[in-house]
N, C-alpha and C. Protein backbone atom coordinates (compact mmCIF):
# COMPACT_ATOMS: atom_id res chain seq x y z
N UNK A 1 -88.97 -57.73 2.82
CA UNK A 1 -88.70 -58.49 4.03
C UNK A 1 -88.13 -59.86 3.66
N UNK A 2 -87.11 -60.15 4.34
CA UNK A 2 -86.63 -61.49 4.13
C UNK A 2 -86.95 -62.78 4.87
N UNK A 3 -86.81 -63.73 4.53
CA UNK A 3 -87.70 -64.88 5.45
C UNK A 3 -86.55 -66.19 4.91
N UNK A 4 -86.07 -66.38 6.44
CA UNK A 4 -84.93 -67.89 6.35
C UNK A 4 -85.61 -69.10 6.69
N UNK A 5 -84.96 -70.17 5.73
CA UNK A 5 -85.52 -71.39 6.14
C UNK A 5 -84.06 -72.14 6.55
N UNK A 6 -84.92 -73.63 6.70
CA UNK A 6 -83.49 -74.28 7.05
C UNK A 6 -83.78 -75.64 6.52
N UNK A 7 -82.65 -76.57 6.20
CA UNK A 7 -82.71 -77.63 6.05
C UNK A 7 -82.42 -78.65 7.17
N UNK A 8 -82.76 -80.28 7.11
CA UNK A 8 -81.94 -81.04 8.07
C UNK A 8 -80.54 -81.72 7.89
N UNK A 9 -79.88 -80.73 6.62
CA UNK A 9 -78.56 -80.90 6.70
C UNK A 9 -78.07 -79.87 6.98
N UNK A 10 -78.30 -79.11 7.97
CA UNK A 10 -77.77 -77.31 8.51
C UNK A 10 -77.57 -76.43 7.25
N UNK A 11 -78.36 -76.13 6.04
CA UNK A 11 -78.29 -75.27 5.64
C UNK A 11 -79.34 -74.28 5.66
N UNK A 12 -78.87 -73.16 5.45
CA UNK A 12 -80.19 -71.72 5.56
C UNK A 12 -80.04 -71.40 4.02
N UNK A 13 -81.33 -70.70 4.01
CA UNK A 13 -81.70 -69.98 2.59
C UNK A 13 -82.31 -68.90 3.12
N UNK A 14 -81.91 -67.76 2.67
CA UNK A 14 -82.65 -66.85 3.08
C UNK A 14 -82.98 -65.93 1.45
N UNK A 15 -84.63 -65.60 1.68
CA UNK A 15 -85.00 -65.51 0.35
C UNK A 15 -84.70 -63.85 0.36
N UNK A 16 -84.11 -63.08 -1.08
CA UNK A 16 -84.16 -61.62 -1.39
C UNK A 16 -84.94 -62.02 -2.68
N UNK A 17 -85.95 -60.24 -2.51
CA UNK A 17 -86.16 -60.18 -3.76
C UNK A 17 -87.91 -61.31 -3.41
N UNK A 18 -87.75 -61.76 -4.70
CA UNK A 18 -88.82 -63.09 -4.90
C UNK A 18 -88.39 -63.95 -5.05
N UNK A 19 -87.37 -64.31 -5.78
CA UNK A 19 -87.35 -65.61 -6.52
C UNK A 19 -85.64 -66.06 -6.68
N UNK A 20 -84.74 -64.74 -5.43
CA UNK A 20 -83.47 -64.93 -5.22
C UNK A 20 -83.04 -65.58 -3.70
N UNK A 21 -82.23 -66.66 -3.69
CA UNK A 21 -82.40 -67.27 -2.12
C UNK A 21 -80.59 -67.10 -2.08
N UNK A 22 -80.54 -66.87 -1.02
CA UNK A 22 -78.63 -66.80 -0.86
C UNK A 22 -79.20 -68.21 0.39
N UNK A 23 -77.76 -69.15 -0.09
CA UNK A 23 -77.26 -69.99 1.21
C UNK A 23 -76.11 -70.38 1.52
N UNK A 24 -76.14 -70.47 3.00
CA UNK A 24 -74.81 -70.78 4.00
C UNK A 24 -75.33 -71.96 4.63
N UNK A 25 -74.27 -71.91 5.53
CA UNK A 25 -74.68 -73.29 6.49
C UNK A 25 -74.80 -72.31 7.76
N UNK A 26 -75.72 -73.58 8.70
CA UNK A 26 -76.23 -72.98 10.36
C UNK A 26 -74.65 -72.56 10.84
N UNK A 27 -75.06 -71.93 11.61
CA UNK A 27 -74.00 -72.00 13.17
C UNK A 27 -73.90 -72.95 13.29
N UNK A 28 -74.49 -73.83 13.79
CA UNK A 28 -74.49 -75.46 14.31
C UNK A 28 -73.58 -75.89 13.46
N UNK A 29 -74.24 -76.28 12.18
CA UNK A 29 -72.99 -76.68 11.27
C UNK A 29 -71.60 -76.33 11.37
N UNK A 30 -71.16 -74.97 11.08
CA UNK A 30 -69.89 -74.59 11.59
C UNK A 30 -69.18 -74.76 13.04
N UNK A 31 -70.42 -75.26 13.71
CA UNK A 31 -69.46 -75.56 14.78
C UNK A 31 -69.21 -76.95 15.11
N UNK A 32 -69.62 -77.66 14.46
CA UNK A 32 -69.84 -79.02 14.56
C UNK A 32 -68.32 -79.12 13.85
N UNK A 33 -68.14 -78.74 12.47
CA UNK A 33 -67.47 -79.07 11.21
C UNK A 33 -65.69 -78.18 11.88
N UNK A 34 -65.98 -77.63 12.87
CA UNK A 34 -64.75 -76.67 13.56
C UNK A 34 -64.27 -75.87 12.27
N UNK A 35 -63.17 -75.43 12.30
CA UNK A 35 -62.22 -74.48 11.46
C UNK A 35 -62.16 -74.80 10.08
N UNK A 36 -63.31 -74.00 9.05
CA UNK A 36 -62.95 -74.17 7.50
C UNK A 36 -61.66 -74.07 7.45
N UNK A 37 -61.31 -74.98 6.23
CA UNK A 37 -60.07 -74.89 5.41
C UNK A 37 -60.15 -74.00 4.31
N UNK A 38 -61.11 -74.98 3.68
CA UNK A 38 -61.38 -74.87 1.88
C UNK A 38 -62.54 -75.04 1.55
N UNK A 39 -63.13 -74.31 0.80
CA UNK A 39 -64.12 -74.06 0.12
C UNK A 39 -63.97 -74.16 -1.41
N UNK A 40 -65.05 -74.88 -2.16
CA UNK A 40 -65.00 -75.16 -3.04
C UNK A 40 -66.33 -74.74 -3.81
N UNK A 41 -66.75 -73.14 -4.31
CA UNK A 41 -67.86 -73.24 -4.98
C UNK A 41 -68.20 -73.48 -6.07
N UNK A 42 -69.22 -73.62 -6.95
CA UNK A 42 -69.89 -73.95 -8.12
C UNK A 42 -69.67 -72.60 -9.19
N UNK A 43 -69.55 -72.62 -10.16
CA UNK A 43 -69.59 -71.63 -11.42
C UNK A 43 -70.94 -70.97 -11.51
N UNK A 44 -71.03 -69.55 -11.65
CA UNK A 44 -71.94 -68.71 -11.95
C UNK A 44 -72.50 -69.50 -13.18
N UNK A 45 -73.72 -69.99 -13.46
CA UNK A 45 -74.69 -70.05 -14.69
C UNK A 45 -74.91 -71.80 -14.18
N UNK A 46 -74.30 -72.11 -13.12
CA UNK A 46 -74.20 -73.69 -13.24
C UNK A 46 -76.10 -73.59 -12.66
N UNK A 47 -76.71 -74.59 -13.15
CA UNK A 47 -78.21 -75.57 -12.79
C UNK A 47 -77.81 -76.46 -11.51
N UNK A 48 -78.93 -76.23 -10.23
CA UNK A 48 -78.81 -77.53 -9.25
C UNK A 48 -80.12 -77.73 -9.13
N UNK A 49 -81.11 -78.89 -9.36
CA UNK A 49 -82.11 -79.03 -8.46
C UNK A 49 -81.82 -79.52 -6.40
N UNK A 50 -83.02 -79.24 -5.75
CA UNK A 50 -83.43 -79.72 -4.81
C UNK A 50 -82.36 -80.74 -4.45
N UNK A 51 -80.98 -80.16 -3.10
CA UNK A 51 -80.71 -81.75 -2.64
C UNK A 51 -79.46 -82.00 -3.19
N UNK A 52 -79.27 -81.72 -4.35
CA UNK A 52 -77.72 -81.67 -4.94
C UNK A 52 -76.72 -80.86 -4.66
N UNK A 53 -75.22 -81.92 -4.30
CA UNK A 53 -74.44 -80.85 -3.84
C UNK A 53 -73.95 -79.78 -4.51
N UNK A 54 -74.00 -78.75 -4.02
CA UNK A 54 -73.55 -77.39 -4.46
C UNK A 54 -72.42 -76.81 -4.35
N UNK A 55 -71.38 -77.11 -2.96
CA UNK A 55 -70.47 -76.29 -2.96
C UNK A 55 -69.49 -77.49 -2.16
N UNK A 56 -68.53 -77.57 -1.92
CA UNK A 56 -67.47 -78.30 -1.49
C UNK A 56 -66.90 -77.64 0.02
N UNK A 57 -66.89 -78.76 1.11
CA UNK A 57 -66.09 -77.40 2.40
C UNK A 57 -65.36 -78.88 2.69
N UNK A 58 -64.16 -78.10 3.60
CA UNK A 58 -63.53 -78.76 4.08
C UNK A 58 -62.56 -78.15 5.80
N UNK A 59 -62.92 -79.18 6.94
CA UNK A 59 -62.57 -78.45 7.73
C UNK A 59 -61.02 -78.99 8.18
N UNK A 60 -61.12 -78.72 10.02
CA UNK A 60 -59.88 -79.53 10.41
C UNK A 60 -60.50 -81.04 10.53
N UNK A 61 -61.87 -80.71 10.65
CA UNK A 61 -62.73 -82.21 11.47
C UNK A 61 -62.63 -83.21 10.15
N UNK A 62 -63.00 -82.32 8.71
CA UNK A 62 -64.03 -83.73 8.22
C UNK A 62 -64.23 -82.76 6.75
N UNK A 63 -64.84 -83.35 5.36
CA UNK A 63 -65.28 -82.95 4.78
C UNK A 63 -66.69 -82.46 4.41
N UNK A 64 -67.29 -81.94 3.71
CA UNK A 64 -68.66 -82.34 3.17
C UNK A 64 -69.15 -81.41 2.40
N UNK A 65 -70.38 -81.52 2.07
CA UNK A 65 -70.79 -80.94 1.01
C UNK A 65 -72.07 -79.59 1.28
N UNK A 66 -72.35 -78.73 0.38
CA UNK A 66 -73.13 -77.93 1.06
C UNK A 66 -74.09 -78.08 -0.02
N UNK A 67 -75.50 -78.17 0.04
CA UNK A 67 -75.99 -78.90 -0.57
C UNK A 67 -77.45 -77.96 -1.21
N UNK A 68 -77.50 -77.98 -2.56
CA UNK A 68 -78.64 -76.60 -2.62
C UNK A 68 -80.04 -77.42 -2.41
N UNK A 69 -80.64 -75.87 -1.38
CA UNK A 69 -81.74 -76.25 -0.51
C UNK A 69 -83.16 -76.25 -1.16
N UNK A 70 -82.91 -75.54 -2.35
CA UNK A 70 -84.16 -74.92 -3.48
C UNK A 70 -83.60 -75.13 -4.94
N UNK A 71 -84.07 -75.90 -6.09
CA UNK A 71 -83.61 -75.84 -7.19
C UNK A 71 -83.52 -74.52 -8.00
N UNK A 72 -82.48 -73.87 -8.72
CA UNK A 72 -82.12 -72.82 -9.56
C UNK A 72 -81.25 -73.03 -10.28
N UNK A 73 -80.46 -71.69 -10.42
CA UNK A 73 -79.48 -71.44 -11.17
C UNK A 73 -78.25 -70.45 -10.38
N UNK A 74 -77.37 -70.40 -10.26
CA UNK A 74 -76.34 -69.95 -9.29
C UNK A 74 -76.29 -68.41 -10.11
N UNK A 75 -76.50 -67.32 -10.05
CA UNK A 75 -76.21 -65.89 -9.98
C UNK A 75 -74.74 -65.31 -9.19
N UNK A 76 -74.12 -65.59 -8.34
CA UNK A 76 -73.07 -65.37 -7.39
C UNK A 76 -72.77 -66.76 -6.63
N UNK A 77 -71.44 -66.25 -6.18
CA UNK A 77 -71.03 -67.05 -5.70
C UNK A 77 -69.95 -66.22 -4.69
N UNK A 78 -70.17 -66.42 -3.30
CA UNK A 78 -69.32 -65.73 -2.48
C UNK A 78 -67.84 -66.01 -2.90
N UNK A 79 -66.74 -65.37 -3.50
CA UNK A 79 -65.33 -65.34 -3.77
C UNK A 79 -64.27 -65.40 -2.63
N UNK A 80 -64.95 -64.21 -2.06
CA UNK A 80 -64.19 -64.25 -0.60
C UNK A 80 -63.82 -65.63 -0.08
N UNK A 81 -64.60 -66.61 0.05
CA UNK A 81 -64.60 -67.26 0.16
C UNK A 81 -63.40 -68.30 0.31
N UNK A 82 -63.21 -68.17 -0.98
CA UNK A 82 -61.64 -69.29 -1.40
C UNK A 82 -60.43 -68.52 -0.54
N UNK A 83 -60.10 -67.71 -0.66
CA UNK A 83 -59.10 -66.93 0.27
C UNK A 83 -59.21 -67.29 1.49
N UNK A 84 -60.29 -66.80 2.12
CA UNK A 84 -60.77 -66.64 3.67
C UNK A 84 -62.15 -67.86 4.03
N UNK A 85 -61.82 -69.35 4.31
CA UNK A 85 -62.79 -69.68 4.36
C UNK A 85 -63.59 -69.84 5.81
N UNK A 86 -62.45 -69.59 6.74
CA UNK A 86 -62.52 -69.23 8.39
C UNK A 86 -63.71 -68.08 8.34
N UNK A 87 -64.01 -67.37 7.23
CA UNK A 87 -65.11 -66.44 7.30
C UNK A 87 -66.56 -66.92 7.49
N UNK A 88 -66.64 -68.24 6.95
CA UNK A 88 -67.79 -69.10 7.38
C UNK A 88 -67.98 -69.23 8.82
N UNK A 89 -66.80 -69.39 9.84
CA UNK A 89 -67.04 -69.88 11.04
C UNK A 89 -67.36 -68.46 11.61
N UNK A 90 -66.59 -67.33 11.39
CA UNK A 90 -66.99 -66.42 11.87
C UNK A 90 -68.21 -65.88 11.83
N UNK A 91 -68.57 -65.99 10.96
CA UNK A 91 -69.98 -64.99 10.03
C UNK A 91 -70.78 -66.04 9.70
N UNK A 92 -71.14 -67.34 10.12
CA UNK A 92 -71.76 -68.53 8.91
C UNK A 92 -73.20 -67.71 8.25
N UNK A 93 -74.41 -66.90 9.27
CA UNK A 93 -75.28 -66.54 8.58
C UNK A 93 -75.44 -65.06 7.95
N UNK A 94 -74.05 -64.46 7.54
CA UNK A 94 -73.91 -63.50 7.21
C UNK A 94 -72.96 -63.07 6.41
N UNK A 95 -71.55 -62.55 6.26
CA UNK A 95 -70.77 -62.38 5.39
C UNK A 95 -70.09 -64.00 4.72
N UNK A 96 -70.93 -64.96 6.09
CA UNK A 96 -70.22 -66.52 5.18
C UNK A 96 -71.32 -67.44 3.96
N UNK A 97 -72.00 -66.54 3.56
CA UNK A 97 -72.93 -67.51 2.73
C UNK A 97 -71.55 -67.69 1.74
N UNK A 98 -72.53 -68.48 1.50
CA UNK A 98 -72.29 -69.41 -0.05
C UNK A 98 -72.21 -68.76 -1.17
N UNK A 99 -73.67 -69.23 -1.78
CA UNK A 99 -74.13 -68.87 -3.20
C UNK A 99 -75.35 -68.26 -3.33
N UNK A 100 -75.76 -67.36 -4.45
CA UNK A 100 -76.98 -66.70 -4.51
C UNK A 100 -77.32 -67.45 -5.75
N UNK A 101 -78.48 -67.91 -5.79
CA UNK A 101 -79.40 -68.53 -6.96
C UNK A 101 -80.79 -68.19 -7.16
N UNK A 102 -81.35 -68.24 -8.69
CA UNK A 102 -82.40 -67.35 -8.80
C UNK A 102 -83.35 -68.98 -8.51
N UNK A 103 -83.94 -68.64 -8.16
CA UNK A 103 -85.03 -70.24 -8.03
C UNK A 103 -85.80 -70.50 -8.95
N UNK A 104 -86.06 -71.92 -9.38
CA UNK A 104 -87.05 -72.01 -10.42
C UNK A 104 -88.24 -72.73 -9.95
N UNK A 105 -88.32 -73.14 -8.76
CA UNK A 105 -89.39 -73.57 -7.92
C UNK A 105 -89.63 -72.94 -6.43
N UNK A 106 -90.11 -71.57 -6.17
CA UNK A 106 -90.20 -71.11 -4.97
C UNK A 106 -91.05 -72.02 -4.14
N UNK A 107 -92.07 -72.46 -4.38
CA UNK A 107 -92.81 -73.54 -3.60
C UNK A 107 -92.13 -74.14 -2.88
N UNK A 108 -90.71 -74.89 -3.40
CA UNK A 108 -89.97 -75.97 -2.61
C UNK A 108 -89.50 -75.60 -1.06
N UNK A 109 -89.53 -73.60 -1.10
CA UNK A 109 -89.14 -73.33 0.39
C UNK A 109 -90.02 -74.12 1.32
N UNK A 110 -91.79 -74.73 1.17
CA UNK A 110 -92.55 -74.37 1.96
C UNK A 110 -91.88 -76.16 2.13
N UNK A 111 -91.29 -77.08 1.54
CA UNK A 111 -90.77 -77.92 2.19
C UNK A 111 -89.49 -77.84 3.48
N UNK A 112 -89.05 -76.81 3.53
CA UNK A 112 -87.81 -76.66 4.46
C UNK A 112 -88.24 -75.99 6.33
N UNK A 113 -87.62 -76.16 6.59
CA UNK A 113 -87.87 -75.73 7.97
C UNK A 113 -87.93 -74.36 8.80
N UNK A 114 -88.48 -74.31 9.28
CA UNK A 114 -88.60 -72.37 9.67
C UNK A 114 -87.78 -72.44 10.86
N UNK A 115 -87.69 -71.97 11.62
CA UNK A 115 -86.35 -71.42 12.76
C UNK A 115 -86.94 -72.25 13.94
N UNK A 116 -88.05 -72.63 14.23
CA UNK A 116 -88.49 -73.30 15.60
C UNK A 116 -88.22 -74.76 15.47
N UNK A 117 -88.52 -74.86 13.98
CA UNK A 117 -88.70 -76.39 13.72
C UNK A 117 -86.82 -76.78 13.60
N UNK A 118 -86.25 -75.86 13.25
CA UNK A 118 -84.60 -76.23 13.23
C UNK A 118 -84.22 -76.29 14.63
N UNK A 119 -84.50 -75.37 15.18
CA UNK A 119 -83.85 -75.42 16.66
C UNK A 119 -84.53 -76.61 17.74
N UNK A 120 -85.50 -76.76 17.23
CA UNK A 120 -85.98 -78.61 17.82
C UNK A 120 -85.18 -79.61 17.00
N UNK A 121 -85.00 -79.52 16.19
CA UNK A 121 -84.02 -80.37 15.44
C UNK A 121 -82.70 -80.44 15.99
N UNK A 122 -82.03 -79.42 16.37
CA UNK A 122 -80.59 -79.58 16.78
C UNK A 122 -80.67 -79.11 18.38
N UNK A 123 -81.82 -79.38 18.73
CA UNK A 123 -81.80 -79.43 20.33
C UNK A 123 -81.59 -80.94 20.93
């Protein structure tokens, strides 16, 4: 069973496995940020702790950063991506993730936000 969290910079993690978290950004986010351009991800084997940016986006609105929500190590990295980055707006919590990373601190999920506490957040 899988279980998503969220951050208060619109990103989701949703955990596979034990100790594997894939993340994208909210809906919200993508709709805030309008029409990806460009996407810019991180190298398979790269280290992020907690909080550090991870991946590079860029829309029509604005830039910014997508930022890893749990410290690891990057395993994948959505490819599609660079081609098609309009796939984020379409799909943000589904064919538009990001990156998959194995975690080296699962604990840190129980700092992030569960789905009630996000949607009071961006209410």
């Amino acid at each position: 069973m899988s279980e998503t969290k969220y951050t208060e910079d619109h990103e989701w993690v949703t955990i596979e496995d034990e100790d594997i978290a894939i993340v994208g950004i909210t809906d919200f986010a993508q709709d805030q940020l309008g029409e990806l351009v460009y996407v810019e991800l991180p190298e398979v084997g790269q280290e992020f702790s907690k909080g550090e940016n991870a991946a590079v986006i860029e829309s029509v609105k604005a830039a910014g950063d997508v930022k890893a929500p749990v410290s690891g190590t990057i395993i994948e990295v959505n490819e599609t991506l660079a081609d098609e980055p309009g796939l984020v707006n379409e799909d943000p919590t589904g064919d538009g993730w990001f990156i998959k990373l194995k975690m080296t601190d699962p604990a840190e999920l129980n700092t992030l936000l569960d789905e009630a506490a996000y949607k009071v957040l961006i209410s």
